[in-house]
Protein backbone atom coordinates (compact mmCIF):
# COMPACT_ATOMS: atom_id res chain seq x y z
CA UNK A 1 -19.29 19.50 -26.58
CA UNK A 2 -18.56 16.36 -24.56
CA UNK A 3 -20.50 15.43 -21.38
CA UNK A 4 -20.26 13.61 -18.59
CA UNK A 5 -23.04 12.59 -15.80
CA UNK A 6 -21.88 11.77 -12.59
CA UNK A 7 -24.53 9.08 -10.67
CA UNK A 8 -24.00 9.68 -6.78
CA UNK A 9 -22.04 12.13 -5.13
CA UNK A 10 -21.83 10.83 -1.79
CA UNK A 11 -18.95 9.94 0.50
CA UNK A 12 -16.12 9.43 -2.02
CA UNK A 13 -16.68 11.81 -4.63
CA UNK A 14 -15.04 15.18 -3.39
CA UNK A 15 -11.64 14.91 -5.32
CA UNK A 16 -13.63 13.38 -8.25
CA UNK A 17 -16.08 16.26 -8.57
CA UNK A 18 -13.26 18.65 -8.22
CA UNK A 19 -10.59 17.51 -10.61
CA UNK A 20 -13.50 17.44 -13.05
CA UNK A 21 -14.60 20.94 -11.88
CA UNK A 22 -10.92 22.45 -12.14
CA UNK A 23 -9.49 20.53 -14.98
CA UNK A 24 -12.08 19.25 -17.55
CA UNK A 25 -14.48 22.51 -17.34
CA UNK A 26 -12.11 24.62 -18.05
CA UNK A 27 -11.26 22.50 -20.68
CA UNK A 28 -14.76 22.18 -22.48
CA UNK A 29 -16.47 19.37 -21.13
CA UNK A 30 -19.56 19.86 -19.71
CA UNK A 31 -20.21 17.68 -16.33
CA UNK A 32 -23.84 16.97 -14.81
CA UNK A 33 -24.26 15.44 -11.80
CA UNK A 34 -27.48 13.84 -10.05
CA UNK A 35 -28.28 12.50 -6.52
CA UNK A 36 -31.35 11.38 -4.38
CA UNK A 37 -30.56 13.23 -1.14
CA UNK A 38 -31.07 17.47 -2.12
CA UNK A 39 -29.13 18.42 0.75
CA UNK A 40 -26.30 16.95 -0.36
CA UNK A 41 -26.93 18.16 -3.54
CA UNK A 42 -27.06 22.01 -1.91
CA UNK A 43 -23.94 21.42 -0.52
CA UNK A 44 -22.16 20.10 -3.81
CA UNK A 45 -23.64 22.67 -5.30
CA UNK A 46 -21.81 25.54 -3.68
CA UNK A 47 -18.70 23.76 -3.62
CA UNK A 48 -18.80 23.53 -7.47
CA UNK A 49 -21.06 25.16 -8.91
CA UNK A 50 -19.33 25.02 -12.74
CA UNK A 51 -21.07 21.45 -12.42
CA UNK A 52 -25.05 20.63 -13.16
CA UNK A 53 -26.38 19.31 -10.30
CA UNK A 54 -30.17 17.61 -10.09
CA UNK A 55 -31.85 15.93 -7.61
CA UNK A 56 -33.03 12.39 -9.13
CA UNK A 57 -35.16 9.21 -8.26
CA UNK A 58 -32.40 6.49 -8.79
CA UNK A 59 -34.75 4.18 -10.92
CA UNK A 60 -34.53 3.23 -14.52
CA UNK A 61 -37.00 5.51 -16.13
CA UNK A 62 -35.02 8.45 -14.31
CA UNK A 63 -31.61 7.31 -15.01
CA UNK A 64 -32.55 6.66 -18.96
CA UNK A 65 -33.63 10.49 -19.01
CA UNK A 66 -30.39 11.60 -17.37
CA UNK A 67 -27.88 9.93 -19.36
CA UNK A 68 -29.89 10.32 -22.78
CA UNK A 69 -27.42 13.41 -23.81
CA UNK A 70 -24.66 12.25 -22.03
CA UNK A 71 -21.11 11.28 -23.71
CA UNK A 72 -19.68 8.79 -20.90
CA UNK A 73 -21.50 7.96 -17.45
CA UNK A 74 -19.39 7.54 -14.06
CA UNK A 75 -21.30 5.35 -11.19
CA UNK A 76 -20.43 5.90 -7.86
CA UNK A 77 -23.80 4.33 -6.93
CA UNK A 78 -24.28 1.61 -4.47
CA UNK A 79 -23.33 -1.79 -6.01
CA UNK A 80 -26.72 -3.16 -6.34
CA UNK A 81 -27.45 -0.20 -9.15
CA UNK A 82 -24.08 -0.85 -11.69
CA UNK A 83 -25.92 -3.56 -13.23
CA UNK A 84 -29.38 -1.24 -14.48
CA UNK A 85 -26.63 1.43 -15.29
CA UNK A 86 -24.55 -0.50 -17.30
CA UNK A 87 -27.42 -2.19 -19.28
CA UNK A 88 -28.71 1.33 -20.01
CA UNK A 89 -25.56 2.85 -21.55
CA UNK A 90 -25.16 -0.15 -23.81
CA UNK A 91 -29.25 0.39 -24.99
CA UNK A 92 -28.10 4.40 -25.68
CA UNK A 93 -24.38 3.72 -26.26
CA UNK A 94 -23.22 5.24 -23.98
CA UNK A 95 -19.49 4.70 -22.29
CA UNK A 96 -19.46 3.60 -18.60
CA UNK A 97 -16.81 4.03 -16.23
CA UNK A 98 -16.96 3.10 -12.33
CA UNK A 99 -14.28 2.53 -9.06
CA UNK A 100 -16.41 -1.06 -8.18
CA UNK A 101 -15.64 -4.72 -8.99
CA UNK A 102 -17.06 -6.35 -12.32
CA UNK A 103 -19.93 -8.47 -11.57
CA UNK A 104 -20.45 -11.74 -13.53
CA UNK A 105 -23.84 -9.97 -15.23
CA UNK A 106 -21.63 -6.91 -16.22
CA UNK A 107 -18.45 -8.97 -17.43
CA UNK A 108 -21.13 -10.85 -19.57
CA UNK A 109 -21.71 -7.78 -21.34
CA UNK A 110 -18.20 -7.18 -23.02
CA UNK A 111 -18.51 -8.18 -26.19
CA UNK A 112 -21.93 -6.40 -26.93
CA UNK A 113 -19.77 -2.93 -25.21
CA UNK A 114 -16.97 -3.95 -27.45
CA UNK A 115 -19.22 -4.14 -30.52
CA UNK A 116 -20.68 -1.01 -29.97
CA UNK A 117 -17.01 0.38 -29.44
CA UNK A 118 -17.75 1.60 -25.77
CA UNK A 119 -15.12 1.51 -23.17
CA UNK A 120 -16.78 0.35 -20.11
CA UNK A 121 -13.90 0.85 -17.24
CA UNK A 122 -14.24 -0.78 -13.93
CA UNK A 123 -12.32 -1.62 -10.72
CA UNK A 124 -10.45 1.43 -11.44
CA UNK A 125 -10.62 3.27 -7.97
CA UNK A 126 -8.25 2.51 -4.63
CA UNK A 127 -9.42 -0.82 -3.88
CA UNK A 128 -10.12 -2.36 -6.54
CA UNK A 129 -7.88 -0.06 -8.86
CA UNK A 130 -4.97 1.49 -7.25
CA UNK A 131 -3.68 -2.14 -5.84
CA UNK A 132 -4.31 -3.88 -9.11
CA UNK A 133 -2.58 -0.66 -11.07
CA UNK A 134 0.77 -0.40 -8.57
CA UNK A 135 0.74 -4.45 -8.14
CA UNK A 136 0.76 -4.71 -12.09
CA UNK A 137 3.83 -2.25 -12.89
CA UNK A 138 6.13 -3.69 -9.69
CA UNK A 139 5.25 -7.03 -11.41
CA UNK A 140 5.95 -5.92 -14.77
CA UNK A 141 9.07 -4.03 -13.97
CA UNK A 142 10.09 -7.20 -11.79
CA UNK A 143 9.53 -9.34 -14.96
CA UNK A 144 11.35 -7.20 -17.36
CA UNK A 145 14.13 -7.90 -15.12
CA UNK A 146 14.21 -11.37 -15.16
CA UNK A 147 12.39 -12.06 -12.12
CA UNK A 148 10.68 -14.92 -10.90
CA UNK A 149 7.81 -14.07 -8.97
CA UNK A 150 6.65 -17.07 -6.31
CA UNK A 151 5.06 -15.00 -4.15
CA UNK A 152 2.59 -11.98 -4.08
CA UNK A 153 0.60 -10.42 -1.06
CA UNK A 154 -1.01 -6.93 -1.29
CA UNK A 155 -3.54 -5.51 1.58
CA UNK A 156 -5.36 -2.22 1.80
CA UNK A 157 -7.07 -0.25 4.32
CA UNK A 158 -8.73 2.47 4.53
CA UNK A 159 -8.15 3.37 8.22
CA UNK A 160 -8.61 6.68 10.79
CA UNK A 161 -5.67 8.42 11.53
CA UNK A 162 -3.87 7.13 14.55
CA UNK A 163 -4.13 10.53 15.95
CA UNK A 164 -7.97 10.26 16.21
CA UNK A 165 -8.69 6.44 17.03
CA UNK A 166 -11.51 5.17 19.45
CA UNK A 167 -10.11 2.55 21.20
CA UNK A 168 -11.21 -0.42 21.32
CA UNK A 169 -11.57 -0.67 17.70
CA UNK A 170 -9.59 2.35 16.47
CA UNK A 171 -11.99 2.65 13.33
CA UNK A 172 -13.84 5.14 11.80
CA UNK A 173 -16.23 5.09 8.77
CA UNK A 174 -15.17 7.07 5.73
CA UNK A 175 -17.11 5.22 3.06
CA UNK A 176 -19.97 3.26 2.44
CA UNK A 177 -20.53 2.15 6.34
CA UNK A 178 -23.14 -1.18 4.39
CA UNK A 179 -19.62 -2.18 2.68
CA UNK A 180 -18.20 -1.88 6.32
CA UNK A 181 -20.89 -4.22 8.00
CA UNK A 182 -21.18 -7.05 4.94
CA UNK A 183 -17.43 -7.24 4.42
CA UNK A 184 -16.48 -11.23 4.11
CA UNK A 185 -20.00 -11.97 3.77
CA UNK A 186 -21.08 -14.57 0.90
CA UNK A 187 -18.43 -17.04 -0.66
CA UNK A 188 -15.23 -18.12 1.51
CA UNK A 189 -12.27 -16.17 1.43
CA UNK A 190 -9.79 -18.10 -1.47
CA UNK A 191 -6.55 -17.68 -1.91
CA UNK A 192 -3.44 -19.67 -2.57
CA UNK A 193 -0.75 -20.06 0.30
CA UNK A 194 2.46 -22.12 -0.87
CA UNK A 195 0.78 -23.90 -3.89
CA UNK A 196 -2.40 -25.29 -1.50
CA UNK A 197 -5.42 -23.23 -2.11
CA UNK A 198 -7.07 -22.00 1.26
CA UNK A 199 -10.91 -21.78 1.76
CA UNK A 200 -12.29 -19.50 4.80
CA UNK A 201 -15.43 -19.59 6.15
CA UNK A 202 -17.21 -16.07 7.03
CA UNK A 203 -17.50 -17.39 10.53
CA UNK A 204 -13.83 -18.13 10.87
CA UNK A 205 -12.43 -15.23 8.38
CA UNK A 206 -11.49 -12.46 11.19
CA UNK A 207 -10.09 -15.24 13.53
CA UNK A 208 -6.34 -15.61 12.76
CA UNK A 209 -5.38 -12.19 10.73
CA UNK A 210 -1.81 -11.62 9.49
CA UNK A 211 0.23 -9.07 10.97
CA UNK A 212 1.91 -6.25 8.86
CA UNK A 213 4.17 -3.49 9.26
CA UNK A 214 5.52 -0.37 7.49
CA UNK A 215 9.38 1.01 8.11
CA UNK A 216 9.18 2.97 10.81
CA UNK A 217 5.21 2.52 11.39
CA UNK A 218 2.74 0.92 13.13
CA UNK A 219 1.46 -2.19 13.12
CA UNK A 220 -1.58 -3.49 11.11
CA UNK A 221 -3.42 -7.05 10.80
CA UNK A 222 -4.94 -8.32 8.12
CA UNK A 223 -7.62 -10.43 6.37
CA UNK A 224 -8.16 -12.15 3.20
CA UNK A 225 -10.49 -11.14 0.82
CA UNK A 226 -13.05 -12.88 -0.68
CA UNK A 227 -12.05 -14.37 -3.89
CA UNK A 228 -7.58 -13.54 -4.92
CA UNK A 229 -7.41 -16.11 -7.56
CA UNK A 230 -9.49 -14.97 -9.78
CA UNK A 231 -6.84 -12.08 -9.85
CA UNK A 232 -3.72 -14.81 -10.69
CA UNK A 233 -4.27 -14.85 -14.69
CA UNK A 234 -5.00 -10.76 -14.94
CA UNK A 235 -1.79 -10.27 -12.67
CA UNK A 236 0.07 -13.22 -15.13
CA UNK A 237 1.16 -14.77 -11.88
CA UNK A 238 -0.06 -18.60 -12.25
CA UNK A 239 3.53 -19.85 -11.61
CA UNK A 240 3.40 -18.09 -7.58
CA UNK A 241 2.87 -20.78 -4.69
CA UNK A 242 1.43 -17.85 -2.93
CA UNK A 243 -1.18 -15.68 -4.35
CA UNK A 244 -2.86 -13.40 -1.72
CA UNK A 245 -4.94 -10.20 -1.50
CA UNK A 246 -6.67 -8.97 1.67
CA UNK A 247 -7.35 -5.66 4.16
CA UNK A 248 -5.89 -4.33 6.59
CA UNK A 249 -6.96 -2.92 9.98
CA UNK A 250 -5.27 -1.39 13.53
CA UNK A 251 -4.71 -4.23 15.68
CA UNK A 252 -7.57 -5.71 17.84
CA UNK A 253 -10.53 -4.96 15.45
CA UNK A 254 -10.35 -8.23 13.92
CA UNK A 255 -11.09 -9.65 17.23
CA UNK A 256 -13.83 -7.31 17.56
CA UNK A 257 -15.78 -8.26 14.26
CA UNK A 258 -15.18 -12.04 15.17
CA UNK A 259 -17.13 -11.23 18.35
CA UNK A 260 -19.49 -9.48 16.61
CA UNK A 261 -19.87 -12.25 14.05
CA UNK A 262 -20.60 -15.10 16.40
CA UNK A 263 -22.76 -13.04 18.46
CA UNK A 264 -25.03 -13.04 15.04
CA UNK A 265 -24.76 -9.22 14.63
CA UNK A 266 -24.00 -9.11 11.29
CA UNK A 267 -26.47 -11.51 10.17
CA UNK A 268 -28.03 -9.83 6.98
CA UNK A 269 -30.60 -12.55 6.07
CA UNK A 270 -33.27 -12.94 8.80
CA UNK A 271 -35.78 -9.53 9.77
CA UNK A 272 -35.92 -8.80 12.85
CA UNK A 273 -39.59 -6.97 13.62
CA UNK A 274 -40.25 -3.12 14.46
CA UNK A 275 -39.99 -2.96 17.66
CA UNK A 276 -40.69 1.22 19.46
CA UNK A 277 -38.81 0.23 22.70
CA UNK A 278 -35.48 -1.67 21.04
CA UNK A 279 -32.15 -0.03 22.86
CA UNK A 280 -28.68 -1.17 22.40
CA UNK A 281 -29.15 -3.79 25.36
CA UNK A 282 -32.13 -5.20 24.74
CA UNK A 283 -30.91 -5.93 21.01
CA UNK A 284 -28.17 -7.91 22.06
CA UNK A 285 -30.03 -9.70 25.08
CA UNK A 286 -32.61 -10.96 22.24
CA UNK A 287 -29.58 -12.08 19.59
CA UNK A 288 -28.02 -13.85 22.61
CA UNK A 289 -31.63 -15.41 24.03
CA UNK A 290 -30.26 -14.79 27.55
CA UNK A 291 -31.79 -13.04 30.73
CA UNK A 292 -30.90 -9.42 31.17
CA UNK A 293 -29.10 -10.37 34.51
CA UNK A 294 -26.66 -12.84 33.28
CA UNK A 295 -26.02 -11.05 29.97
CA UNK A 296 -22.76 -9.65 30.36
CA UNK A 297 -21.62 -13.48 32.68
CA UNK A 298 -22.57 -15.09 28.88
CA UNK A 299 -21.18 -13.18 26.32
CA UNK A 300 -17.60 -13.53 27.03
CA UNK A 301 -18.41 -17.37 26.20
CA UNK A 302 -19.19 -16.72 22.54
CA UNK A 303 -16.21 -14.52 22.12
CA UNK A 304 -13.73 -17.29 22.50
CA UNK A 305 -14.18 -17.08 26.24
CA UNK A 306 -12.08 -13.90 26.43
CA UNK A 307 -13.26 -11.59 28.59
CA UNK A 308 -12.15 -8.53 26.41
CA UNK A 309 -14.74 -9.01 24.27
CA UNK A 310 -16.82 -6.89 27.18
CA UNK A 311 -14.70 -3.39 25.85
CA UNK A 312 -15.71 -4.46 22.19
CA UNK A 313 -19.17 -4.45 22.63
CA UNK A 314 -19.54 -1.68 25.60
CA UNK A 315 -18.04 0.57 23.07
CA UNK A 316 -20.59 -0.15 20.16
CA UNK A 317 -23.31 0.96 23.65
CA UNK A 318 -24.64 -2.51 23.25
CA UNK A 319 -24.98 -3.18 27.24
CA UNK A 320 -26.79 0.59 27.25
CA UNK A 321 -30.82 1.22 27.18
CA UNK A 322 -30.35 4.14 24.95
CA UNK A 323 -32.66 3.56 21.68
CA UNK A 324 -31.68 2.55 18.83
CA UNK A 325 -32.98 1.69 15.70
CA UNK A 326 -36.61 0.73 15.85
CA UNK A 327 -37.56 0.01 12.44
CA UNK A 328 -37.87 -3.60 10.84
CA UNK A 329 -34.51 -4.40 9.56
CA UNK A 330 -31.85 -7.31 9.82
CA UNK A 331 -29.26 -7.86 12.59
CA UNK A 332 -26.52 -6.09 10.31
CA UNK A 333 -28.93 -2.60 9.58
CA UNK A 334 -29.00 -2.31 12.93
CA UNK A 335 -25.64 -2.62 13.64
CA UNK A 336 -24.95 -0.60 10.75
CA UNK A 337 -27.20 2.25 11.86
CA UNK A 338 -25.04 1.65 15.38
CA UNK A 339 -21.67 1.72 13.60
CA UNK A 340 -22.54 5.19 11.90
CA UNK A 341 -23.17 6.85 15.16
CA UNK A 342 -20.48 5.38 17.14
CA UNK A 343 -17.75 5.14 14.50
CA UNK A 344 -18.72 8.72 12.61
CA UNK A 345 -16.11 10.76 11.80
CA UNK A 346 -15.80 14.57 13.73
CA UNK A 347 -15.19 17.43 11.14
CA UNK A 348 -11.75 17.92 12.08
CA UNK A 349 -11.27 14.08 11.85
CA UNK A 350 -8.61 12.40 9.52
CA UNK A 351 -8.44 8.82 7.74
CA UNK A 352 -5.51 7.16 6.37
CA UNK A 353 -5.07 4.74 3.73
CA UNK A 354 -2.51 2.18 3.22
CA UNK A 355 -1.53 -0.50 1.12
CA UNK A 356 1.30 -2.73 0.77
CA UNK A 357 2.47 -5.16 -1.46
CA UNK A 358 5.11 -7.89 -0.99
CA UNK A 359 6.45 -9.53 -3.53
CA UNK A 360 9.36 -12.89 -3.32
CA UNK A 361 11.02 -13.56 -6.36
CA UNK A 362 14.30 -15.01 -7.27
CA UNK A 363 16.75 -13.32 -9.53
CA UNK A 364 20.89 -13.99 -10.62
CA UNK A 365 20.65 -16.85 -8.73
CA UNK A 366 19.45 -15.48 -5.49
CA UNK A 367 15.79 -15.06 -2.96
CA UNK A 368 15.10 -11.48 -2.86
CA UNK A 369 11.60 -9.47 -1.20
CA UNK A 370 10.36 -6.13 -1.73
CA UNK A 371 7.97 -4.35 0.03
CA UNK A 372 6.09 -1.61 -1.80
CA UNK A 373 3.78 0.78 0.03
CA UNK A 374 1.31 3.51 -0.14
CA UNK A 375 -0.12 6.00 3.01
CA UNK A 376 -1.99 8.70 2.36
CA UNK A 377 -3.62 11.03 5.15
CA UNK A 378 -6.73 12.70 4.88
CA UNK A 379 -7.11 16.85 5.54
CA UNK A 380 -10.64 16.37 7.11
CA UNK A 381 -13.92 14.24 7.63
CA UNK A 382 -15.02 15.35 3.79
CA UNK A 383 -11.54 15.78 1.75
CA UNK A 384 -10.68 12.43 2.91
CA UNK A 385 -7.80 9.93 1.45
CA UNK A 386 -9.92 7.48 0.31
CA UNK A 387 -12.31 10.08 -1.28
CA UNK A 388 -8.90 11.51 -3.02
CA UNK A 389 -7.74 7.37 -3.25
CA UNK A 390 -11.35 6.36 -4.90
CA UNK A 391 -12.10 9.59 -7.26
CA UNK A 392 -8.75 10.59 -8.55
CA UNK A 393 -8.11 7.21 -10.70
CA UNK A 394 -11.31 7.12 -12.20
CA UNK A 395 -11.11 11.42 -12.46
CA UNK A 396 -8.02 10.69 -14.68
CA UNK A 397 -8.37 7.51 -16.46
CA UNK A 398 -12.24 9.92 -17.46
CA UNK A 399 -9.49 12.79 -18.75
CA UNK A 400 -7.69 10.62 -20.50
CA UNK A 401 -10.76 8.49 -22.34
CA UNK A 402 -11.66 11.77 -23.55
CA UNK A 403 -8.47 12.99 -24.82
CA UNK A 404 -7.87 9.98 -26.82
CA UNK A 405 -4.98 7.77 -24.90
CA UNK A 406 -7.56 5.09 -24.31
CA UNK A 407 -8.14 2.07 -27.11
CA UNK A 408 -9.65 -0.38 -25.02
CA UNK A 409 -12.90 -1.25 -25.54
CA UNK A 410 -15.35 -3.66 -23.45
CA UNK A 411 -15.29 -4.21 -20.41
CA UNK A 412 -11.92 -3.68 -18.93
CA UNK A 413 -10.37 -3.20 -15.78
CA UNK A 414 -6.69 -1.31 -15.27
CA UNK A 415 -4.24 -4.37 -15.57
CA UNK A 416 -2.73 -2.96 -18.96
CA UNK A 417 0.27 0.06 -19.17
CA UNK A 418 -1.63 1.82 -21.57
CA UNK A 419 -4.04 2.59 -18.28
CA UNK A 420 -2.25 2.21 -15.26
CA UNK A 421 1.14 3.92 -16.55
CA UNK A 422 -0.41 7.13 -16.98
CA UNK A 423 -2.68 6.96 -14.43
CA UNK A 424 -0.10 6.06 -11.92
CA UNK A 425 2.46 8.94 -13.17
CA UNK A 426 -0.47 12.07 -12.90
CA UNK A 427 -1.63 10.43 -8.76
CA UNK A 428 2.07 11.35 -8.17
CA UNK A 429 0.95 14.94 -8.53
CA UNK A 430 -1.71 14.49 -5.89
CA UNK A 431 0.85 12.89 -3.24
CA UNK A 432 -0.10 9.28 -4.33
CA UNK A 433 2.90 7.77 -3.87
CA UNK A 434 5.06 4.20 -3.80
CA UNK A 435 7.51 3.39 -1.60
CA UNK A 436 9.71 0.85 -1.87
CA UNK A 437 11.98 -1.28 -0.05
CA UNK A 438 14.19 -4.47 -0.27
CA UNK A 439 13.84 -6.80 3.04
């Protein structure tokens, strides 16, 4: 009998637990699943309870134990962990499947997976995953066409409904809230904008966003992530001037996160000591090194001298004595322990997900765009869209592996029709669905 052992079962595994509870139990596969928290593990329990689950240190002596019997293992750990999880299933040969990006140190190992004839399957949730698997058959259908592409943009967010927003920043945190407070961080933003590569700073990268907008729908902005052209060759798109791929967000919170970014908040490399009597206030008076009666005169003054940066931060309870997080920690732990209070989502609570791609191309002579777009609403603050975005690719491409309509071996991501074709055609069944338009 064929198993599978599930690492992490936090925020944006509900639709993966349960397409593997209703549709590959029933089948005969067997499905274990481990965590650290137990409470979490109560709850999963009772929610599926055809599936194994065990609470579990998340070291490597633990994680060799769990996956010793196992057939194929699925991450949906933190980053930092894919690397120790990866190196173990090649030592036991084991197959390894997960929604996050290929690190260099991973990518290094495809040739020893593809030796071993394991199928180790990454990028392969929303984003990365769904955008790389929808941008891939527009392109190729564009192609087949006789289309020439010179232009591709695609952005994604994962976004609160606009029925329950919190102005100022109409966000809400439906998945990892450390992605949330680190995004940008590290290498500038690349990407190519009519045949001149562009290079953004983290300190500049939230300054000038794009602005986007759906038939019909609101408006977004957006920002580029960190690194499109390394995407150029897998999407077969060096000929485009303009190579782009970035998030999206409600309008305004791009100013906000600028503010917060010059006021040092998300700093995530100097520690900042315990300190019992730390409140909002007095945590921004000491990033700022300004006098408790002139704090609110100053700060406009590092926010681009606009004066509504004051809504921004009064929002986050950052001119407020209420304590806050007292431990040791950097500038961006405390503003992520901040952000998950302020920004939590209520029970009833719904997120939203969207993605668009636009595409220029010339055909028969002629300049043509098409827009092609996804939105997908969340029922509540646990059966969320990006839970049902992030779990159902990976839940599928994991049926389909074991079912035999998978070759690929190594380390591969879904930029092929043998994965995103089928993957793409079953999401239709769960309301994941393209749009399209000519402009």
């Amino acid at each position: 009998m064929q198993q599978i052992l599930i690492l992490g079962v936090g925020r944006s595994t509900y639709y993966l637990l349960k397409y593997l509870h209703d549709v590959l139990i029933p089948a005969g596969i067997r499905v274990k699943a481990i965590d650290l928290q137990q409470a979490l593990i109560d709850n999963r329990q009772q929610e599926f309870p055809a599936i194994h689950f065990m609470q579990s240190e998340i070291n490597p002596q633990s994680i060799a134990t769990c996956i010793r019997d196992t057939d194929l293992v699925v991450s949906m750990l933190p980053p930092a962990f894919h690397l120790m999880v990866a190196e173990l299933c090649i030592q036991q040969n084991k197959h390894f499947f997960t929604a996050s990006y290929v690190s260099p140190e991973i990518k290094a190992l495809h040739e020893e997976a593809k030796k071993r004839d394991l199928l180790f399957l990454m990028e392969c949730g929303l984003d990365p995953g769904i955008d790389h698997m929808s941008a891939l058959s527009l392109i190729d259908t564009l192609k087949s066409g006789g289309a020439a592409i010179t232009s591709f943009e695609s952005f994604t967010g994962g976004l609160v409904h606009p029925s329950y927003t919190n102005p100022p920043w109409n966000y809400k945190v439906s998945w990892n809230p450390r992605n949330v407070v680190l995004a940008g961080q590290g290498n500038p933003a690349q990407y190519l904008k009519d045949g001149t590569i562009q290079s953004v700073p983290y300190n500049k990268l939230f300054m000038q966003p794009s602005s986007w907008k759906l038939s019909g729908e609101q408006i977004y902005e957006g920002y580029p992530n960190r690194d499109s052209l390394n995407y150029r060759s897998l999407y077969a798109l060096e000929q485009a001037g303009t190579f782009v791929r970035g998030t999206l967000r409600y309008p305004g919170y791009c100013f906000g996160w600028n503010c917060l970014i010059q006021l040092g908040l998300t700093d995530d490399t100097n520690m900042l000591p315990e300190d019992p009597a730390r409140t909002g206030r007095s945590f921004l008076k000491n990033m700022l090194s300004v006098d408790d009666a002139v704090l609110e005169k100053e700060l406009p003054g590092r926010c681009a001298n606009n004066a509504d940066a004051l809504k921004y931060i009064q929002a986050l309870g950052l001119f407020n004595e209420t304590p806050i997080y007292t431990g040791a920690g950097t500038a961006a732990q405390i503003l992520q322990t901040i952000i998950e209070q302020k920004w939590k989502m209520l029970p009833a609570d719904k997120d939203r997900i969207v993605m668009i791609h636009r595409i220029k191309y010339n055909a028969d002579g002629k300049k043509h765009v098409i827009q092609s777009s996804l939105v997908v609403d969340g029922e509540d603050a646990e059966r969320t869209a990006m839970a049902k975005t992030v779990g159902l690719p990976l839940a599928i491409a994991i049926d389909l592996f074991l079912h035999n309509r998978i070759s690929l071996r190594g380390v591969v991501i879904p930029v092929t029709k043998e994965l995103y074709g089928p993957i793409l055609q079953k999401l239709t069944a769960f309301g994941v669905v393209f749009n399209e338009r000519n402009e």
